[in-house]
Protein backbone atom coordinates (compact mmCIF):
# COMPACT_ATOMS: atom_id res chain seq x y z
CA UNK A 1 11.36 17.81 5.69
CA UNK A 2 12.39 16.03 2.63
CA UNK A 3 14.94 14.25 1.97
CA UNK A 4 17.76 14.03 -0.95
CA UNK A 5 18.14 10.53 -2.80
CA UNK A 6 21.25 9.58 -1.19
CA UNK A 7 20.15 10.57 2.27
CA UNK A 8 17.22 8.01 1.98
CA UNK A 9 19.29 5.56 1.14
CA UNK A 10 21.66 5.88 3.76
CA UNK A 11 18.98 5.14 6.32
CA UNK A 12 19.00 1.35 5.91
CA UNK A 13 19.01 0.78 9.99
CA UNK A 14 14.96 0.18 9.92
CA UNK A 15 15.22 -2.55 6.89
CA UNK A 16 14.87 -6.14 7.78
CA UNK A 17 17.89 -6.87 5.00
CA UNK A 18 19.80 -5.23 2.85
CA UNK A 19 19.03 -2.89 -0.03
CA UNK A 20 19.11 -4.49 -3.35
CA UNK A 21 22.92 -4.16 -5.05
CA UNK A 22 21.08 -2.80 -8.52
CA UNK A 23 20.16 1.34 -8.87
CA UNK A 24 16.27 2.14 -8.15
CA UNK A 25 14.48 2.98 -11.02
CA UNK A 26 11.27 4.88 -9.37
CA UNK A 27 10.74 7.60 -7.14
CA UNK A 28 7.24 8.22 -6.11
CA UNK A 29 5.77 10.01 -2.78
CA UNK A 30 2.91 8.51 -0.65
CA UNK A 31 1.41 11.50 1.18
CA UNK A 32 -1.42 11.91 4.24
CA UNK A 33 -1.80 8.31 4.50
CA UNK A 34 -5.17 6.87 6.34
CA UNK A 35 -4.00 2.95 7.67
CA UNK A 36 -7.34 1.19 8.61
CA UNK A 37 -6.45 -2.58 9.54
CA UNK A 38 -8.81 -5.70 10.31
CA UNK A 39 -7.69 -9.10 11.66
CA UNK A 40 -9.06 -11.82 9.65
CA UNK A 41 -9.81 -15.66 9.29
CA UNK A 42 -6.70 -17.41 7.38
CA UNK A 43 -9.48 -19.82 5.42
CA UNK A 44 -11.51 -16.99 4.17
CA UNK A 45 -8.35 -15.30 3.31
CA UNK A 46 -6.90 -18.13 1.42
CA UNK A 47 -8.92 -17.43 -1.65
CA UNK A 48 -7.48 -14.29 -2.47
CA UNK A 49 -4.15 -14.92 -2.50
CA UNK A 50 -2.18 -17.02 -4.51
CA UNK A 51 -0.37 -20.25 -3.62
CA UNK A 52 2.93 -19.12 -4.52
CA UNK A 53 2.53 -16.53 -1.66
CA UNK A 54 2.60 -17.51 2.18
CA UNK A 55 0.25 -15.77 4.42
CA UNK A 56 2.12 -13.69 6.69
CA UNK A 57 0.79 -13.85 10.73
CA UNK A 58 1.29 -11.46 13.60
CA UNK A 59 1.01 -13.94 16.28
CA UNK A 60 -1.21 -16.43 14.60
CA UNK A 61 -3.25 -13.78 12.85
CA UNK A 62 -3.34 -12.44 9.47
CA UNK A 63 -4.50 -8.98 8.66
CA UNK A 64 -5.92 -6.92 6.20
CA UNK A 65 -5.35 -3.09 5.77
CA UNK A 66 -6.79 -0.30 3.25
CA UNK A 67 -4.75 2.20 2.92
CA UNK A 68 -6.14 5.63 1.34
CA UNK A 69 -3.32 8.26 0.62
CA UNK A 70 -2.05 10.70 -2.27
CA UNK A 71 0.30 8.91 -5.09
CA UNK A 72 2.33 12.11 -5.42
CA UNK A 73 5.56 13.20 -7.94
CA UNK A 74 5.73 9.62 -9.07
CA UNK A 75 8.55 9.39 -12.21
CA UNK A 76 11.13 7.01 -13.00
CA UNK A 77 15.01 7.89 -11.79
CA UNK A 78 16.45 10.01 -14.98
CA UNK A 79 13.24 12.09 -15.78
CA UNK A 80 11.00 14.96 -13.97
CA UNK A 81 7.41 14.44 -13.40
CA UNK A 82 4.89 15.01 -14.53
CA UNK A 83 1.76 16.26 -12.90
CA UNK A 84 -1.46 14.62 -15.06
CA UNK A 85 0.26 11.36 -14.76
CA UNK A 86 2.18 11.30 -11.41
CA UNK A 87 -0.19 12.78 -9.18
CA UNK A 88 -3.48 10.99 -8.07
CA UNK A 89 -5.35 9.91 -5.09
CA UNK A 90 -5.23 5.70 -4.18
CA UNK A 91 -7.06 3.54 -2.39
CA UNK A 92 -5.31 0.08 -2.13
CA UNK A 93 -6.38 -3.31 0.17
CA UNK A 94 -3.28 -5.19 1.23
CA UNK A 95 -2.72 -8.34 3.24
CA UNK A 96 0.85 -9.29 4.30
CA UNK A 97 2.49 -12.46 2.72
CA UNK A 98 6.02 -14.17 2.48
CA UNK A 99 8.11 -15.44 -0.79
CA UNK A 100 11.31 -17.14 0.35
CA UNK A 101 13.11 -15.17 3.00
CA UNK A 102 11.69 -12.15 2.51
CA UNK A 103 8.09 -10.03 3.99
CA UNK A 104 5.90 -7.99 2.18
CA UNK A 105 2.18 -6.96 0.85
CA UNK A 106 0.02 -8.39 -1.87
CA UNK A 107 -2.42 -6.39 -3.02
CA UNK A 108 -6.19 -7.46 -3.10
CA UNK A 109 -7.35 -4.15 -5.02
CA UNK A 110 -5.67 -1.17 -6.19
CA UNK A 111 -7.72 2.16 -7.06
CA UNK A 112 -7.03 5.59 -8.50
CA UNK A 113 -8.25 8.57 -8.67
CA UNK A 114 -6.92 9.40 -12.26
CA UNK A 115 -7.72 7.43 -15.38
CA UNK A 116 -4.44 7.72 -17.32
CA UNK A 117 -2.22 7.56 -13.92
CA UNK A 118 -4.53 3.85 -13.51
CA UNK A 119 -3.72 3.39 -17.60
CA UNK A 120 0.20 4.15 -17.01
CA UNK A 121 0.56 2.39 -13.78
CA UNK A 122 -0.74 -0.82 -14.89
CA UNK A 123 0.97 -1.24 -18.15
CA UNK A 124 4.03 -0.31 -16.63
CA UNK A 125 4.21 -2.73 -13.19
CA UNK A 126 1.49 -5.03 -14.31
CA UNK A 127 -0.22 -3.94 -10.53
CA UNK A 128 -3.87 -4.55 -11.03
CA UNK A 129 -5.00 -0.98 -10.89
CA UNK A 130 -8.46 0.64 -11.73
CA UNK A 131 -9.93 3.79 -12.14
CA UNK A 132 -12.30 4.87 -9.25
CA UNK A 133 -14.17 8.19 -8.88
CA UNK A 134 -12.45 9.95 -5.49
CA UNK A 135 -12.03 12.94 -4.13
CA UNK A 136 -10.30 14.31 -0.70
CA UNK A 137 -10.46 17.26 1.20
CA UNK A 138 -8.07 17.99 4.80
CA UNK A 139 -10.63 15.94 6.78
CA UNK A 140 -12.79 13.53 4.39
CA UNK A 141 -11.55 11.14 1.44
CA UNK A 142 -14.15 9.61 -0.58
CA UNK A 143 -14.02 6.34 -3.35
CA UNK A 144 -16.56 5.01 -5.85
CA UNK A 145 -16.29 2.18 -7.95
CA UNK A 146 -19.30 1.93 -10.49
CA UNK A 147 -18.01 -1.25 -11.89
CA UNK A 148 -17.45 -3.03 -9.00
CA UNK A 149 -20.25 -1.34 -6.49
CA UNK A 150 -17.28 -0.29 -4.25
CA UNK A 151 -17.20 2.68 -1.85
CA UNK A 152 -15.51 4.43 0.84
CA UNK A 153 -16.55 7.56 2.65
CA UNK A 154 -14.26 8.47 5.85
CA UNK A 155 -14.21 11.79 7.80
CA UNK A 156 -11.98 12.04 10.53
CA UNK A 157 -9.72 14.56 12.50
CA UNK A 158 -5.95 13.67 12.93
CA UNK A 159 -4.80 13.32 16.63
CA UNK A 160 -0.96 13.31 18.59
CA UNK A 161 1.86 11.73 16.95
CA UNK A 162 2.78 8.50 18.13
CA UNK A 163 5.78 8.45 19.85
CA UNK A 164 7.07 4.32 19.49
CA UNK A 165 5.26 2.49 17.55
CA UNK A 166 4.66 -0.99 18.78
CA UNK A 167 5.55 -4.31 17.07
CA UNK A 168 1.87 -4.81 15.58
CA UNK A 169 2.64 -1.19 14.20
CA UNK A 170 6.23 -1.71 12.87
CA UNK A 171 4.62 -5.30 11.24
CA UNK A 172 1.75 -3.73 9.33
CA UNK A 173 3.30 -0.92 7.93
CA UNK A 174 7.66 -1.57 7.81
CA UNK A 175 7.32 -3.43 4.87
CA UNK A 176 10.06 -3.60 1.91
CA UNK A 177 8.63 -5.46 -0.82
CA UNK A 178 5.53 -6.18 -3.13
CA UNK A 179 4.46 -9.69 -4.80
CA UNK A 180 1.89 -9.48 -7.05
CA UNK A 181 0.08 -12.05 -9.45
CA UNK A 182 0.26 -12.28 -12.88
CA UNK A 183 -1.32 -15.46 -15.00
CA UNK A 184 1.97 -16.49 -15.60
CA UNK A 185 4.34 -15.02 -12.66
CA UNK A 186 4.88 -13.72 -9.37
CA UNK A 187 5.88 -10.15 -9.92
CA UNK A 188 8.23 -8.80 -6.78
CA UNK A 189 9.06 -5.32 -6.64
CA UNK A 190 11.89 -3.99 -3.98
CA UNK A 191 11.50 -0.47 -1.83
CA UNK A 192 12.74 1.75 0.33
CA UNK A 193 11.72 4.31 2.36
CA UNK A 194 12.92 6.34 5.84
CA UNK A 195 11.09 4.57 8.50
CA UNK A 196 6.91 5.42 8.59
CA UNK A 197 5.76 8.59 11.40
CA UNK A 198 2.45 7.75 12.60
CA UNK A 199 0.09 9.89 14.19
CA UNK A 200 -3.59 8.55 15.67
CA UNK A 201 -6.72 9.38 13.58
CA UNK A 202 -10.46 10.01 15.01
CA UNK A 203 -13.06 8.27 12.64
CA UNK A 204 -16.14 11.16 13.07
CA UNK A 205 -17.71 8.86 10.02
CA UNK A 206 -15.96 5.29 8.21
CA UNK A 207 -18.29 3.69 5.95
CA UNK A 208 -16.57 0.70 3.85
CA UNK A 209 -18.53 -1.26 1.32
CA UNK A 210 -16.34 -3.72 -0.61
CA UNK A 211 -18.75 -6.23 -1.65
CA UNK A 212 -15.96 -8.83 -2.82
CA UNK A 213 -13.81 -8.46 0.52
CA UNK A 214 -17.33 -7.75 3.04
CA UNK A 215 -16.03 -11.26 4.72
CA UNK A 216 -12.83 -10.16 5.43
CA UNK A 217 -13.95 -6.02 6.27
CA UNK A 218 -16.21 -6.68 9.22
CA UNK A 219 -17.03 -4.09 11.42
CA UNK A 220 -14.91 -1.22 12.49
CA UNK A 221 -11.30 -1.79 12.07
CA UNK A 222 -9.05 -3.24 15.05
CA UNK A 223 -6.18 -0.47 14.24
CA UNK A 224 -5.97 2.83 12.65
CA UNK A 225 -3.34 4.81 11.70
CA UNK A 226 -2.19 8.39 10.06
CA UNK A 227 0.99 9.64 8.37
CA UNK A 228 2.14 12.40 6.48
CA UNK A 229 3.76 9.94 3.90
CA UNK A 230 6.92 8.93 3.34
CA UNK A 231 9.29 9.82 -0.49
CA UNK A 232 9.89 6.02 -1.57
CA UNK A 233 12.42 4.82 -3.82
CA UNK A 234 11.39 1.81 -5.78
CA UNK A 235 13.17 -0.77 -8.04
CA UNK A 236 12.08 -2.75 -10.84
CA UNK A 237 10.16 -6.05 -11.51
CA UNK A 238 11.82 -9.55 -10.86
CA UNK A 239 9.37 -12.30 -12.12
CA UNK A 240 9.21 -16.10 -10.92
CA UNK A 241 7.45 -18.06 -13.08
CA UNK A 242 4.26 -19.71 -11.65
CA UNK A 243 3.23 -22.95 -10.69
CA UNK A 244 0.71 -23.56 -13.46
């Protein structure tokens, strides 16, 4: 069921601190979400991520996740979609970092399915998105990246909903902000969203080939998730300089 504006943002119980005192400025959907999460090595992680930007741990161990889901009725707060632009397919592949007092995700790679979404979205937040050939059906999503030899083909069947999440769950995917690099800045972005429904997804076929992260994407992934999305509200940029 979705939800009005002001009933999301009643629902602040979930959040880990308060929401920003500022209006949002973006309203976006992230539908049928696929969560696949590895447990990595903190040294061969260390490379991707910038100083500024303290590796998160769930007891002692940092993760990495791709999530694949639909980008869906994506607009900012005083005007209506618009389809070309606000609907697409993404692939993104997240780790989980700290800046100050405050959690959140740092994206390794960002991909969509739509060339002028990709064009829009990046010259708008500065996130490092590309264009990718995909394409998803109820029970496959597929990815190719000719530029960067990437691809992901995974066909699965959605199970039960999960009924409590556990802490590992709540930590990989209750997360309120995003820090992202620029050359000259650390770029934070503040959401908000109800709290995620998960549901537990069969992997009939998962075939990941990343050739820049294959250190970090070993093997079948520890956890895996499903959700039917969540309606996100999203404010703007704050920059802080770098340490250059």
């Amino acid at each position: 069921m979705k939800r009005t504006h002001l009933e999301i943002l009643e629902s602040t119980e979930h959040r880990p601190w308060k929401l920003p005192a500022e209006p949002w400025k973006f309203y976006q959907e992230w539908n049928r979400a696929i969560f696949l999460h590895w447990e990595v090595q903190i040294e061969l992680l260390k490379k991707y991520v910038p100083e500024e930007l303290e590796i998160d741990l769930f007891n002692g161990q940092p993760w990495v996740s791709i999530v694949a889901f639909s980008m869906e009725k994506i607009r900012p707060r005083y005007f209506p979609e618009f389809s070309p632009i606000s609907n697409f397919d993404e692939i993104n592949i997240r780790t989980y970092v700290k800046l100050g007092d405050k959690t959140g995700v740092y994206f390794l790679s960002i991909e969509g399915g739509a060339r002028l979404s990709c064009f829009v979205a990046k010259n708008i937040s500065e996130l490092p998105y590309r264009y990718s050939k995909m394409k998803r059906t109820e029970d496959r999503y597929t990815s190719q990246n000719a530029q960067f030899h990437d691809e992901l083909d995974i066909k699965f069947n959605i199970g039960r909903a999960i009924k409590k999440s556990t802490p590992l769950d709540t930590w990989l995917t209750e997360r309120y902000a995003v820090f992202q690099d620029t050359e000259t800045a650390i770029n934070k972005f503040e959401i908000h969203h109800l709290a995620w429904t998960m549901s537990e997804i069969d992997l009939q076929q998962m075939e990941v080939n990343y050739p820049r992260f294959e250190a970090l994407l070993v093997g079948p992934p520890r956890k895996t998730q499903y959700s039917n999305g969540v309606q996100v509200l999203a404010w703007g940029k704050k920059k802080k300089d770098r340490n250059i």
